[in-house]
C-alpha atoms as a PDB file:
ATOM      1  CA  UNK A   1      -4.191 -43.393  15.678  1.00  0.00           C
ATOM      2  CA  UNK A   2      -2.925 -42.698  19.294  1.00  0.00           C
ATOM      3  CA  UNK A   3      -4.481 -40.633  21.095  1.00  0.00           C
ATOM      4  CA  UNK A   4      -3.530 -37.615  23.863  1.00  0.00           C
ATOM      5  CA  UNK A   5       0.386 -37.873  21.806  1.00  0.00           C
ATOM      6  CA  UNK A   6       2.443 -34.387  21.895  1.00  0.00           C
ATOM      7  CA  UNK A   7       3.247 -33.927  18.347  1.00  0.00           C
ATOM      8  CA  UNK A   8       5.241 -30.917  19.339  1.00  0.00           C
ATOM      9  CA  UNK A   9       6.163 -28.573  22.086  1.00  0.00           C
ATOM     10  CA  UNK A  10       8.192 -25.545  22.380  1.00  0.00           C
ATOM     11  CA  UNK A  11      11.240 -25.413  24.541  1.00  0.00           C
ATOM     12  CA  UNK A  12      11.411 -22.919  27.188  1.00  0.00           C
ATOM     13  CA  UNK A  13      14.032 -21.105  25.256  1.00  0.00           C
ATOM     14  CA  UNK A  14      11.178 -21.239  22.126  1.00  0.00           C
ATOM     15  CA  UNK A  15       8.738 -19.293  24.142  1.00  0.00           C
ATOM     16  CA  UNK A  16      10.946 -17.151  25.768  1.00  0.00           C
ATOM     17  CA  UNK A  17      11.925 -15.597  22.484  1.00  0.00           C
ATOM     18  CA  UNK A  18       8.378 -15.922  20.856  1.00  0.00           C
ATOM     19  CA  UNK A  19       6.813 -12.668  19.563  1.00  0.00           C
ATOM     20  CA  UNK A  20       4.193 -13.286  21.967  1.00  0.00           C
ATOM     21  CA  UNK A  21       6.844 -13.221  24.622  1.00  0.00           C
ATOM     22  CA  UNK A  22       8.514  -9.859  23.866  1.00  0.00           C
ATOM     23  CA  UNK A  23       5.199  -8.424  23.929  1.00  0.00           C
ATOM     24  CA  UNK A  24       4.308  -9.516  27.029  1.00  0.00           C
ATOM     25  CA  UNK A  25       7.318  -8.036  28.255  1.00  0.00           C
ATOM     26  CA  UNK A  26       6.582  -4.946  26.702  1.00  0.00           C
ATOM     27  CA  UNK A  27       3.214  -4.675  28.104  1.00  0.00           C
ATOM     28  CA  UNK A  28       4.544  -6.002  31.790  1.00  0.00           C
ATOM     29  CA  UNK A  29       7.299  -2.548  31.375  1.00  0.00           C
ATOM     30  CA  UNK A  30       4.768   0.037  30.127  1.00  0.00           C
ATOM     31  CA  UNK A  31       1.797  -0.857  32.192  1.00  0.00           C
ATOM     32  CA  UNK A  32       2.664  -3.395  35.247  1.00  0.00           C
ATOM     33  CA  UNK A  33       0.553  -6.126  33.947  1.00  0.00           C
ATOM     34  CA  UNK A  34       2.555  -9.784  34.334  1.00  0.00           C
ATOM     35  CA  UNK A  35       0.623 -12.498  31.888  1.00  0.00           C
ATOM     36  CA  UNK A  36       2.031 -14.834  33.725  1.00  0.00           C
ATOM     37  CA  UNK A  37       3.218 -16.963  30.682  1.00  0.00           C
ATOM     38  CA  UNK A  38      -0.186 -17.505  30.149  1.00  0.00           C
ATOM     39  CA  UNK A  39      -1.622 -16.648  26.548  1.00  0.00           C
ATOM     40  CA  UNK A  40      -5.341 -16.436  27.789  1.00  0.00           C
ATOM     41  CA  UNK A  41      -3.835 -14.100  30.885  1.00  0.00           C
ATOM     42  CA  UNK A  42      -2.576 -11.800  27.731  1.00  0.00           C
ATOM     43  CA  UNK A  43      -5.943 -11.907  26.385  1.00  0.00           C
ATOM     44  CA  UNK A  44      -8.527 -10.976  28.774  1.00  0.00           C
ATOM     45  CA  UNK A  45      -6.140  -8.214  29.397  1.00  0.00           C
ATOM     46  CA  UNK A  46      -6.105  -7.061  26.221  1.00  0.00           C
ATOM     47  CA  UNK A  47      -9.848  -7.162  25.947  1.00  0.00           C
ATOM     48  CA  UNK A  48     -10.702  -5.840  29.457  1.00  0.00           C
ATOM     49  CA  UNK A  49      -7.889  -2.703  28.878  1.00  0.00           C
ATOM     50  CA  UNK A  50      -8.092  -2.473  25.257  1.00  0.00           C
ATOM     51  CA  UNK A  51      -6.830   1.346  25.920  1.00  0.00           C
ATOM     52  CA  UNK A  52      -3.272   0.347  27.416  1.00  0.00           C
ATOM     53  CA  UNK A  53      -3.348  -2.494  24.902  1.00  0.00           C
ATOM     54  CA  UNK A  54      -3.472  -0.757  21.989  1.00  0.00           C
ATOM     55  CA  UNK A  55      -1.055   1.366  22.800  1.00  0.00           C
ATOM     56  CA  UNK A  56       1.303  -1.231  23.708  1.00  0.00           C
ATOM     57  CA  UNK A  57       0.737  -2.493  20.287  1.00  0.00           C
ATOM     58  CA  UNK A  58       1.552   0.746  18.733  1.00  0.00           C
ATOM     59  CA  UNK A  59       4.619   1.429  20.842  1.00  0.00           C
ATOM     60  CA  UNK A  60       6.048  -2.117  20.409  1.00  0.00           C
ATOM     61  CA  UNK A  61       5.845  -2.350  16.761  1.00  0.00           C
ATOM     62  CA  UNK A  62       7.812   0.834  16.271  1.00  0.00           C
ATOM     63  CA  UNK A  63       5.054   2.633  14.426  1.00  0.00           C
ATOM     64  CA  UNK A  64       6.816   6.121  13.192  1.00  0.00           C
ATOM     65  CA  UNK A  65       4.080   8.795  13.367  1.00  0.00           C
ATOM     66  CA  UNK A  66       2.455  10.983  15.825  1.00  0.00           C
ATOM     67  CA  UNK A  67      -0.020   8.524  17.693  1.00  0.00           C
ATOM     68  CA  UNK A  68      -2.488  11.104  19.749  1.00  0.00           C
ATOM     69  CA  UNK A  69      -3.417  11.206  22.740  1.00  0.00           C
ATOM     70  CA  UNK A  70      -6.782   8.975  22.612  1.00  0.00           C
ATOM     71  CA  UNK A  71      -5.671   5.225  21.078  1.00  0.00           C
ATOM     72  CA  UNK A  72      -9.366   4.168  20.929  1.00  0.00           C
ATOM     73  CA  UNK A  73     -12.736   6.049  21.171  1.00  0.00           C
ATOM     74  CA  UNK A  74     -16.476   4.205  21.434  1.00  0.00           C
ATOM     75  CA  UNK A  75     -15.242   1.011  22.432  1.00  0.00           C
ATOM     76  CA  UNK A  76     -18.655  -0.386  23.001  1.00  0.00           C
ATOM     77  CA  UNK A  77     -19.907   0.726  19.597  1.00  0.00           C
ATOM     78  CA  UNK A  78     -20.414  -1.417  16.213  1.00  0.00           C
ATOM     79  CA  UNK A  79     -19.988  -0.267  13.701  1.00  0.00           C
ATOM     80  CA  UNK A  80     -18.745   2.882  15.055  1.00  0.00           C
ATOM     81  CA  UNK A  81     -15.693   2.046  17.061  1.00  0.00           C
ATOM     82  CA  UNK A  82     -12.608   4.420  16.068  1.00  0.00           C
ATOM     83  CA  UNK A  83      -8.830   3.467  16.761  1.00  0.00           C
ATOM     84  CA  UNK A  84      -6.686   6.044  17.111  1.00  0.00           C
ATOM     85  CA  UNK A  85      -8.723   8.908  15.633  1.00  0.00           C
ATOM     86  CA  UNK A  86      -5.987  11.824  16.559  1.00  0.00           C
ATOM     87  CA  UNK A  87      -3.132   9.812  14.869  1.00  0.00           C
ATOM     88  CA  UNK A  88      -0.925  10.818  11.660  1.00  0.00           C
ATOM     89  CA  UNK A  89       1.607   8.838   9.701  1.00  0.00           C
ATOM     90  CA  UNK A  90       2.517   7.980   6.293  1.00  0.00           C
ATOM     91  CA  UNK A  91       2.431   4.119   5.379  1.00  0.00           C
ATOM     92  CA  UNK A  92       5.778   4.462   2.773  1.00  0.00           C
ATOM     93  CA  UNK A  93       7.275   5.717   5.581  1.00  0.00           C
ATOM     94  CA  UNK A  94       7.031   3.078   7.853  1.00  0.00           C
ATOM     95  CA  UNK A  95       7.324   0.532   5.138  1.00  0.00           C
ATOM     96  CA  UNK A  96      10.613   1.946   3.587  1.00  0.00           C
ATOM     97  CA  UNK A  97      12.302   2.651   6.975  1.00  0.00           C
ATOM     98  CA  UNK A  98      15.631   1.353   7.294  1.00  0.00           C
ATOM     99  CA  UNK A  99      16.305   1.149   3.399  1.00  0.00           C
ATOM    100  CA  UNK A 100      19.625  -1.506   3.094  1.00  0.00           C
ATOM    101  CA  UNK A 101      20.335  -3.991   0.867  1.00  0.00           C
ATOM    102  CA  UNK A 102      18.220  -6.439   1.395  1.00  0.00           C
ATOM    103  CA  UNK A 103      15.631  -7.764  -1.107  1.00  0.00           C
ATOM    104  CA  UNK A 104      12.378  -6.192  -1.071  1.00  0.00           C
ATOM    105  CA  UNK A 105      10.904  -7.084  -4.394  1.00  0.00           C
ATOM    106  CA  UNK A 106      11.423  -9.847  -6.874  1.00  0.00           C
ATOM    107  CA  UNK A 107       9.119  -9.694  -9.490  1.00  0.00           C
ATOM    108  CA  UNK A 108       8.575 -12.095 -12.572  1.00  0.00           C
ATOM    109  CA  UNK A 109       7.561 -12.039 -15.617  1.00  0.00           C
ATOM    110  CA  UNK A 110       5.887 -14.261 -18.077  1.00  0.00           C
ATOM    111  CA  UNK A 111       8.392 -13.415 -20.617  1.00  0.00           C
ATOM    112  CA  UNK A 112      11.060 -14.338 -18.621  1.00  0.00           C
ATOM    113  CA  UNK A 113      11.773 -11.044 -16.909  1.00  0.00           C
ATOM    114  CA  UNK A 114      13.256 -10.701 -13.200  1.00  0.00           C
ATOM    115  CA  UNK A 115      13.259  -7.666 -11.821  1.00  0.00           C
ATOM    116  CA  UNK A 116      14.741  -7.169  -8.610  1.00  0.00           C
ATOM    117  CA  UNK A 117      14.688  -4.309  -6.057  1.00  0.00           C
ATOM    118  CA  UNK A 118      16.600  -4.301  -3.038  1.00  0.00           C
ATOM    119  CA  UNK A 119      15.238  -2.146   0.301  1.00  0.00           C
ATOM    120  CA  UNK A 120      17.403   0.798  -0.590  1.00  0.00           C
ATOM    121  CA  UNK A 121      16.788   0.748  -4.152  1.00  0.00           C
ATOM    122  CA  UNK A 122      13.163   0.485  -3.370  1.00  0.00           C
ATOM    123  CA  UNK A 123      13.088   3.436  -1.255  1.00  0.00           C
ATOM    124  CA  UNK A 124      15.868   5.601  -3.620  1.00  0.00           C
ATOM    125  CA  UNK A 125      12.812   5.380  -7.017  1.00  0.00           C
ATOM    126  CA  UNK A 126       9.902   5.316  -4.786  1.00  0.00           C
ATOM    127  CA  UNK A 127      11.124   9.084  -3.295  1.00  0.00           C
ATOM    128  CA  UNK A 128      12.244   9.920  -6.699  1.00  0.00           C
ATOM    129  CA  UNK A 129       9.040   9.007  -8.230  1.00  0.00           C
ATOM    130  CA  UNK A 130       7.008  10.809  -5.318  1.00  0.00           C
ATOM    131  CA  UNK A 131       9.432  14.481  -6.264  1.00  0.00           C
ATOM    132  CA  UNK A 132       8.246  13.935  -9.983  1.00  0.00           C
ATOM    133  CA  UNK A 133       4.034  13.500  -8.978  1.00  0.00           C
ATOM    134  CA  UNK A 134       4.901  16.367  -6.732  1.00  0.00           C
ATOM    135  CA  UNK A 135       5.796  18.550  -9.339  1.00  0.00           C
ATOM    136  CA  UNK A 136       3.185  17.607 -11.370  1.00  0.00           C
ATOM    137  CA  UNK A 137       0.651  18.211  -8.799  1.00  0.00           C
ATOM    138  CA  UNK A 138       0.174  15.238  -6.713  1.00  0.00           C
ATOM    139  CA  UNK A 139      -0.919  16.050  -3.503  1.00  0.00           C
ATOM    140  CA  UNK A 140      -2.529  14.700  -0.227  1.00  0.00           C
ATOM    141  CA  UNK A 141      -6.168  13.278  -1.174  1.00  0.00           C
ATOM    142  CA  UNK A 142      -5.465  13.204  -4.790  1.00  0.00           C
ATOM    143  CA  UNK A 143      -6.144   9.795  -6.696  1.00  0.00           C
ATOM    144  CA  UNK A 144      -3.728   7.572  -8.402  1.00  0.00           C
ATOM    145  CA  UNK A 145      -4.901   5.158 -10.759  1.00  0.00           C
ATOM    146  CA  UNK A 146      -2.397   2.695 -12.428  1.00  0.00           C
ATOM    147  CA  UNK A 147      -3.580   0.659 -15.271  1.00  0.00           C
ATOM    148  CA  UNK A 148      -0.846  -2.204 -14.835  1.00  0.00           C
ATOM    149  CA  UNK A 149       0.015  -5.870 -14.503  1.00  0.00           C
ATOM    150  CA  UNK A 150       1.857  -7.159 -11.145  1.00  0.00           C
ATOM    151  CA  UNK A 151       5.060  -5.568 -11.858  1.00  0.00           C
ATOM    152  CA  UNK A 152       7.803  -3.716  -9.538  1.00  0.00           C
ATOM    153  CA  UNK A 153       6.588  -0.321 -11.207  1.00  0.00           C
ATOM    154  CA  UNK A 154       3.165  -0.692  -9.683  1.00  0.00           C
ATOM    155  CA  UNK A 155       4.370  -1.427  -6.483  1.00  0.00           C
ATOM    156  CA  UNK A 156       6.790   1.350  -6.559  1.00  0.00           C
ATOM    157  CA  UNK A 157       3.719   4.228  -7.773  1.00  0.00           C
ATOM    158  CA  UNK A 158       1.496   3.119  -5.185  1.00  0.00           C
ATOM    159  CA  UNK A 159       4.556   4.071  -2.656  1.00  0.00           C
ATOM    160  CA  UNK A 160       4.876   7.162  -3.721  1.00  0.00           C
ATOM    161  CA  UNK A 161       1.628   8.247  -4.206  1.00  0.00           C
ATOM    162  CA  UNK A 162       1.295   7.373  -0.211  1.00  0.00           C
ATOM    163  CA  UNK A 163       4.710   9.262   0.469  1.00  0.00           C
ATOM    164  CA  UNK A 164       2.623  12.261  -0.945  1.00  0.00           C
ATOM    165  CA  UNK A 165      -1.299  10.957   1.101  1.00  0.00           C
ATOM    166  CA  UNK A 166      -2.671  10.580  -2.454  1.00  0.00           C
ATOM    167  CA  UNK A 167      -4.636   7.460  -2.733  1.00  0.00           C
ATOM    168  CA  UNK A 168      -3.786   4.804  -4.852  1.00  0.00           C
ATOM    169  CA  UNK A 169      -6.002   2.688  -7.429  1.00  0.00           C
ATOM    170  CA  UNK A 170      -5.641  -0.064  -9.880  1.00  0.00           C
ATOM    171  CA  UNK A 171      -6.862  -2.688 -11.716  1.00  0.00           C
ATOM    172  CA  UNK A 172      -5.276  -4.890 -14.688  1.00  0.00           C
ATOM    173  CA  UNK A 173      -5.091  -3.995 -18.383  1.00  0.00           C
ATOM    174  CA  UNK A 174      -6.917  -7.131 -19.230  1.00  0.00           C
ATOM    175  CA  UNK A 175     -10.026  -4.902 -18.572  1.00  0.00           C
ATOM    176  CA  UNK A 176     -11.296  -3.033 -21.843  1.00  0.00           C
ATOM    177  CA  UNK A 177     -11.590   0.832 -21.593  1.00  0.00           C
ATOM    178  CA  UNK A 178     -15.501   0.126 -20.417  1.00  0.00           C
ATOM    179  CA  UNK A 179     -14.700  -2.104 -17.463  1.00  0.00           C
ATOM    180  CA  UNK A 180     -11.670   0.637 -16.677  1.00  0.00           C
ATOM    181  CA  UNK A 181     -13.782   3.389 -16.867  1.00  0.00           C
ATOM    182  CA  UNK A 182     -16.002   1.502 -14.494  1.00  0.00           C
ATOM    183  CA  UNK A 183     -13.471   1.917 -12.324  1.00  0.00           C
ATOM    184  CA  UNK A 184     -11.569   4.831 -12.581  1.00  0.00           C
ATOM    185  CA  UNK A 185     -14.335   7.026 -13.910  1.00  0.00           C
ATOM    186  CA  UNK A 186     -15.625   7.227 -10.404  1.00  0.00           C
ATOM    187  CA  UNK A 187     -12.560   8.336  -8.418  1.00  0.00           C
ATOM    188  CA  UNK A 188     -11.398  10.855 -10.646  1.00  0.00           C
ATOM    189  CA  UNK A 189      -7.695  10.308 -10.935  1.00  0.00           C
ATOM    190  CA  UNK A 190      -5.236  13.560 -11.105  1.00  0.00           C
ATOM    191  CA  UNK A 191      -2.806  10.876 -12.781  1.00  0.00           C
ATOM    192  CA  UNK A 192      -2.516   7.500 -14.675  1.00  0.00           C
ATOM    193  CA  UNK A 193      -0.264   5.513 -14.695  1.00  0.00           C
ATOM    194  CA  UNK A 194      -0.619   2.804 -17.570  1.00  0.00           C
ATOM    195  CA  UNK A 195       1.465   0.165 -19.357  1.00  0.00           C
ATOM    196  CA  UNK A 196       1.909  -0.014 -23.307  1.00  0.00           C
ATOM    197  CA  UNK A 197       0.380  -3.899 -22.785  1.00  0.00           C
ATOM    198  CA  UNK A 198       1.178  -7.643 -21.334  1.00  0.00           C
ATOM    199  CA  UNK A 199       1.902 -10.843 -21.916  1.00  0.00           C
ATOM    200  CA  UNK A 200      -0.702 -13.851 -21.916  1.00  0.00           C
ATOM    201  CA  UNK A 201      -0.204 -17.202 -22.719  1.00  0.00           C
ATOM    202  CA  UNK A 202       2.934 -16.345 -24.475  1.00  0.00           C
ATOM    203  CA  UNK A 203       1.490 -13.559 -26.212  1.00  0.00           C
ATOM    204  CA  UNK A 204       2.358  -9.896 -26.392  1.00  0.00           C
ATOM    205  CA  UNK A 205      -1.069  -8.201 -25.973  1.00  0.00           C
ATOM    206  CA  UNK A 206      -0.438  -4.286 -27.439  1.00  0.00           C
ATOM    207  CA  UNK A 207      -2.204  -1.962 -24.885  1.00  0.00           C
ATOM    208  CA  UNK A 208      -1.090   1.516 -26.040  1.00  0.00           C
ATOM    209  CA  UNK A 209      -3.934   2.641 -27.996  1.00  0.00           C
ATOM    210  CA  UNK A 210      -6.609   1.707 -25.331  1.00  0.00           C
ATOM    211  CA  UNK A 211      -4.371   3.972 -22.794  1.00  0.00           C
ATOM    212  CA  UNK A 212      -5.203   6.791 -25.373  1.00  0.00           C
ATOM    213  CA  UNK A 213      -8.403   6.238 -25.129  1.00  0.00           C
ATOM    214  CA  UNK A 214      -9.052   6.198 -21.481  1.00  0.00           C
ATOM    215  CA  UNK A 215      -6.786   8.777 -20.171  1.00  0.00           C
ATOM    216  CA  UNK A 216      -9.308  11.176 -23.124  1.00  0.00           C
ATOM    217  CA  UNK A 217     -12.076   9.988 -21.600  1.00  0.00           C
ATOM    218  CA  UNK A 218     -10.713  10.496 -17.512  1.00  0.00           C
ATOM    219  CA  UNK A 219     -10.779  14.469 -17.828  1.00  0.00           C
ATOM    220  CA  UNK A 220      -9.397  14.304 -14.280  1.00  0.00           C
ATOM    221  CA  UNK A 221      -6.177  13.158 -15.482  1.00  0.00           C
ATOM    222  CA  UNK A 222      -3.478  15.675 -15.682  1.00  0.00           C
ATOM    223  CA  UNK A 223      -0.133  13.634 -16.736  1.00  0.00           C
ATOM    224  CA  UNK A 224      -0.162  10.117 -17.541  1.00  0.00           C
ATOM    225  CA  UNK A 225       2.648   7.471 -16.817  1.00  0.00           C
ATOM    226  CA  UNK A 226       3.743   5.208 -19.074  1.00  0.00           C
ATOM    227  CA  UNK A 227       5.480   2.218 -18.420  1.00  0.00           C
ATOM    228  CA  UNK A 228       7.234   0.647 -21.777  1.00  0.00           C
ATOM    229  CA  UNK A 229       6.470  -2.899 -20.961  1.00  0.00           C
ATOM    230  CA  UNK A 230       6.680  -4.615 -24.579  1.00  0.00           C
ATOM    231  CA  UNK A 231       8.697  -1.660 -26.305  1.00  0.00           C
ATOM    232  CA  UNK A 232      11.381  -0.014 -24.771  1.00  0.00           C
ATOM    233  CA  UNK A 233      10.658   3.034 -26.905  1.00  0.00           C
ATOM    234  CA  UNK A 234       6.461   2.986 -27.251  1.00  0.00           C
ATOM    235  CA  UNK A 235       5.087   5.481 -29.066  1.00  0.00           C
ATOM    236  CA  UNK A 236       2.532   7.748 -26.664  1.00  0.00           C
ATOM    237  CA  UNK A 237       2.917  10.731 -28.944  1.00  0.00           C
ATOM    238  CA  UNK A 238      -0.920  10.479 -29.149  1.00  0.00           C
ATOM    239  CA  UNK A 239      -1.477  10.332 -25.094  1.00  0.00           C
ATOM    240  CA  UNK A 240      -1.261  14.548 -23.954  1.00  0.00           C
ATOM    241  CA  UNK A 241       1.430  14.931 -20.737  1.00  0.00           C
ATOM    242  CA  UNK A 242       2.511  11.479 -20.983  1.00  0.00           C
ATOM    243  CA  UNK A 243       5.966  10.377 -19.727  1.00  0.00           C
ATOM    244  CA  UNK A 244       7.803   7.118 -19.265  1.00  0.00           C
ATOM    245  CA  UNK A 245       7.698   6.265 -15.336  1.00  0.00           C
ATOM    246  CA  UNK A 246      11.789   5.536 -15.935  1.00  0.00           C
ATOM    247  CA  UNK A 247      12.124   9.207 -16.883  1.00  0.00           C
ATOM    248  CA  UNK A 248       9.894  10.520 -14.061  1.00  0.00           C
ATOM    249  CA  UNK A 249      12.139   7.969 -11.639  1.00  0.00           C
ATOM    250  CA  UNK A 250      14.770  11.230 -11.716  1.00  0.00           C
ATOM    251  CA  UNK A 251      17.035  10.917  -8.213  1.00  0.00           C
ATOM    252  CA  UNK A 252      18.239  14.082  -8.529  1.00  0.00           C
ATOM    253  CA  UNK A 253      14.569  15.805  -7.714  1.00  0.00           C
ATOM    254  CA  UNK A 254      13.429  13.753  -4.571  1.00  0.00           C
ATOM    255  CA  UNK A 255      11.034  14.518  -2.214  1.00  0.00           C
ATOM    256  CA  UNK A 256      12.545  14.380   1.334  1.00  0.00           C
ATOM    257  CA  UNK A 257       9.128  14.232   3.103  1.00  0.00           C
ATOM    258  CA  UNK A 258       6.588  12.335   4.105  1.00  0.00           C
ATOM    259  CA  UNK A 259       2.769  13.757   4.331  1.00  0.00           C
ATOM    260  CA  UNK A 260       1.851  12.282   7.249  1.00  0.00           C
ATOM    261  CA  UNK A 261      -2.521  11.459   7.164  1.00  0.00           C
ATOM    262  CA  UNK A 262      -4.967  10.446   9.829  1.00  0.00           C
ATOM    263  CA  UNK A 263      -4.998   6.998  10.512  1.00  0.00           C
ATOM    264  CA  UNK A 264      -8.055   6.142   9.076  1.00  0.00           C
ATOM    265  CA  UNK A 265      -7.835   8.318   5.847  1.00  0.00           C
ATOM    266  CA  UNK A 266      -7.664   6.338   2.593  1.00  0.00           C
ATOM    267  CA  UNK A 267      -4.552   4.666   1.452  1.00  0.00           C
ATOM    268  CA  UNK A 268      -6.129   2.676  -1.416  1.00  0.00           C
ATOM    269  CA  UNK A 269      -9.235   2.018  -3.373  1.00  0.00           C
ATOM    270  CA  UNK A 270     -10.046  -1.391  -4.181  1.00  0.00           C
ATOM    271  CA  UNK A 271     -13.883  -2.746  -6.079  1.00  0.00           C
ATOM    272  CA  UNK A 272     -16.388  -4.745  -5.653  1.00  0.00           C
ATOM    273  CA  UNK A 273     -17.250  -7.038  -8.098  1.00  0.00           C
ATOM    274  CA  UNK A 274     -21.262  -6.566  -8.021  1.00  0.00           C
ATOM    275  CA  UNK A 275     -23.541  -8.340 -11.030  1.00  0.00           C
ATOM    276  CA  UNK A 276     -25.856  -4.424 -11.020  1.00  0.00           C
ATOM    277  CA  UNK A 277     -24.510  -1.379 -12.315  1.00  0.00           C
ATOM    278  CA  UNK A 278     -20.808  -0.064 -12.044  1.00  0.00           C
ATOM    279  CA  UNK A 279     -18.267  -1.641  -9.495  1.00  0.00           C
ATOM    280  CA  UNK A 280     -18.594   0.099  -6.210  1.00  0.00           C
ATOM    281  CA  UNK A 281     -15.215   1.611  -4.888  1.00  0.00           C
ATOM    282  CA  UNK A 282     -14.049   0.362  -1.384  1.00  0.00           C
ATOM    283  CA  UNK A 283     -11.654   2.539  -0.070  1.00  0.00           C
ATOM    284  CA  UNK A 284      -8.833   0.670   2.374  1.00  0.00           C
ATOM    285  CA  UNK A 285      -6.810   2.939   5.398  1.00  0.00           C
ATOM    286  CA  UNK A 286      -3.747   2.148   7.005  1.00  0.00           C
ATOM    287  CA  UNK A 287      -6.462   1.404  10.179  1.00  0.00           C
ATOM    288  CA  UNK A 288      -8.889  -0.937   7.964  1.00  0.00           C
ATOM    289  CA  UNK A 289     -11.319  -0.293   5.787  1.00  0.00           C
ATOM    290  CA  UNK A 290     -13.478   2.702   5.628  1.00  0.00           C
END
């Protein structure tokens, strides 16, 4: 092995267009500060005027939303250290800006199934989705809770549940109605949104009668969704205020706004996984976790 070898080094033209770069030019136009081309420069900075930093990261990133007047408060404390506590924005809304055609989703499944979503389509069922939970009473702080595999339609209810600041929960229908319950029974979801089953290991694995039986026992849940994943035309005659999510995706009753939340108010509720007693819910912002 040689030693002290370059493997690799930018060209000036490389670091002039790096995203480190850009930044730096950013910061050197809002605040005066020149790095000097030198990374560690950029860093002390950044630690010793975390204020101005912060800021410059908020302003150069494009971040649509009201950011306050106070970008960080107790800088010195931790835990207790609070980024941009005056600060309200909507996370659909900055990640469905500039809807085009470009490919946001591609989704497959183990039957075979590709489903593909481009920006604009994306952004066109996720607002269309958001006007239907808005009718049916979906509002800011309100709980989500989606009983789905990794599909497009999960993706596309967590968006609009954030269009709307409800929060968003999941887990996968390979859990029973116990280890759901687990879950869900502790957030108290206004709505559910649940597929009629999944595939595994080539298997169709029916899911529809289990749905019944946890959106009963959730008395929290006003209007379930119900996403026909291994028959186009389930049966959920049996589940009370129960729709198919394509027939709540209706683009002529959009919502046209975004509910803009503090930054650190929940966005999602994930679980931990404990070996004692029920799963505890760990609830994620757009700033971190709470």
């Amino acid at each position: 092995m040689v030693k002290d070898k370059m493997l690799w080094q930018p060209t000036a033209a490389d670091i002039q267009q790096s995203e480190i770069a850009t930044f730096a030019a950013h910061v050197a136009a809002q605040t005066g500060f020149d790095w000097g081309s030198d990374f560690q420069s950029l860093w002390r900075w950044s630690t010793s005027s975390m204020e101005a930093f912060w800021t410059c990261v908020w302003q150069w990133h494009g971040i649509i939303g009201d950011m306050g007047h106070r970008p960080l408060v107790d800088a010195d404390k931790m835990p207790g250290a609070s980024f941009f506590p005056d600060a309200r924005l909507n996370f659909a809304e900055n990640l469905l800006a500039k809807p085009n055609h470009r490919l946001a989703i591609s989704a497959y499944g183990e039957d075979g199934r590709i489903t593909r979503l481009t920006r604009a389509e994306l952004h066109e069922q996720v607002m269309a989705l958001a006007g239907w939970m808005q009718a049916a009473g979906v509002s800011s702080g309100d709980r989500v809770a989606a009983y789905t595999p990794n599909v497009a339609e999960a993706v596309i209810t967590m968006l609009a549940a954030a269009t709307l600041g409800a929060v968003y929960s999941s887990c996968s229908p390979d859990f029973g109605v116990t280890g759901a319950l687990d879950r869900f029974g502790q957030i108290e979801p206004k709505l559910l949104m649940a597929c009629d089953g999944y595939h595994y290991g080539g298997k169709p694995v029916d899911r529809l009668a289990l749905v019944a039986d946890l959106a009963a026992a959730l008395p929290s849940v006003e209007a379930v969704l119900i996403l026909p994943y291994l028959d186009p035309a389930p049966d959920y005659s049996a589940i009370p205020n129960a729709i198919t999510i394509a027939d709540a995706i209706n683009p002529a009753t959009p919502v046209h706004d975004y509910v803009r939340v503090g930054f650190n108010d929940p966005l999602y509720i994930l679980y931990s996984s404990g070996t004692t007693g029920a799963p505890k819910c760990i609830a994620h912002g757009v700033g971190g976790t709470l």
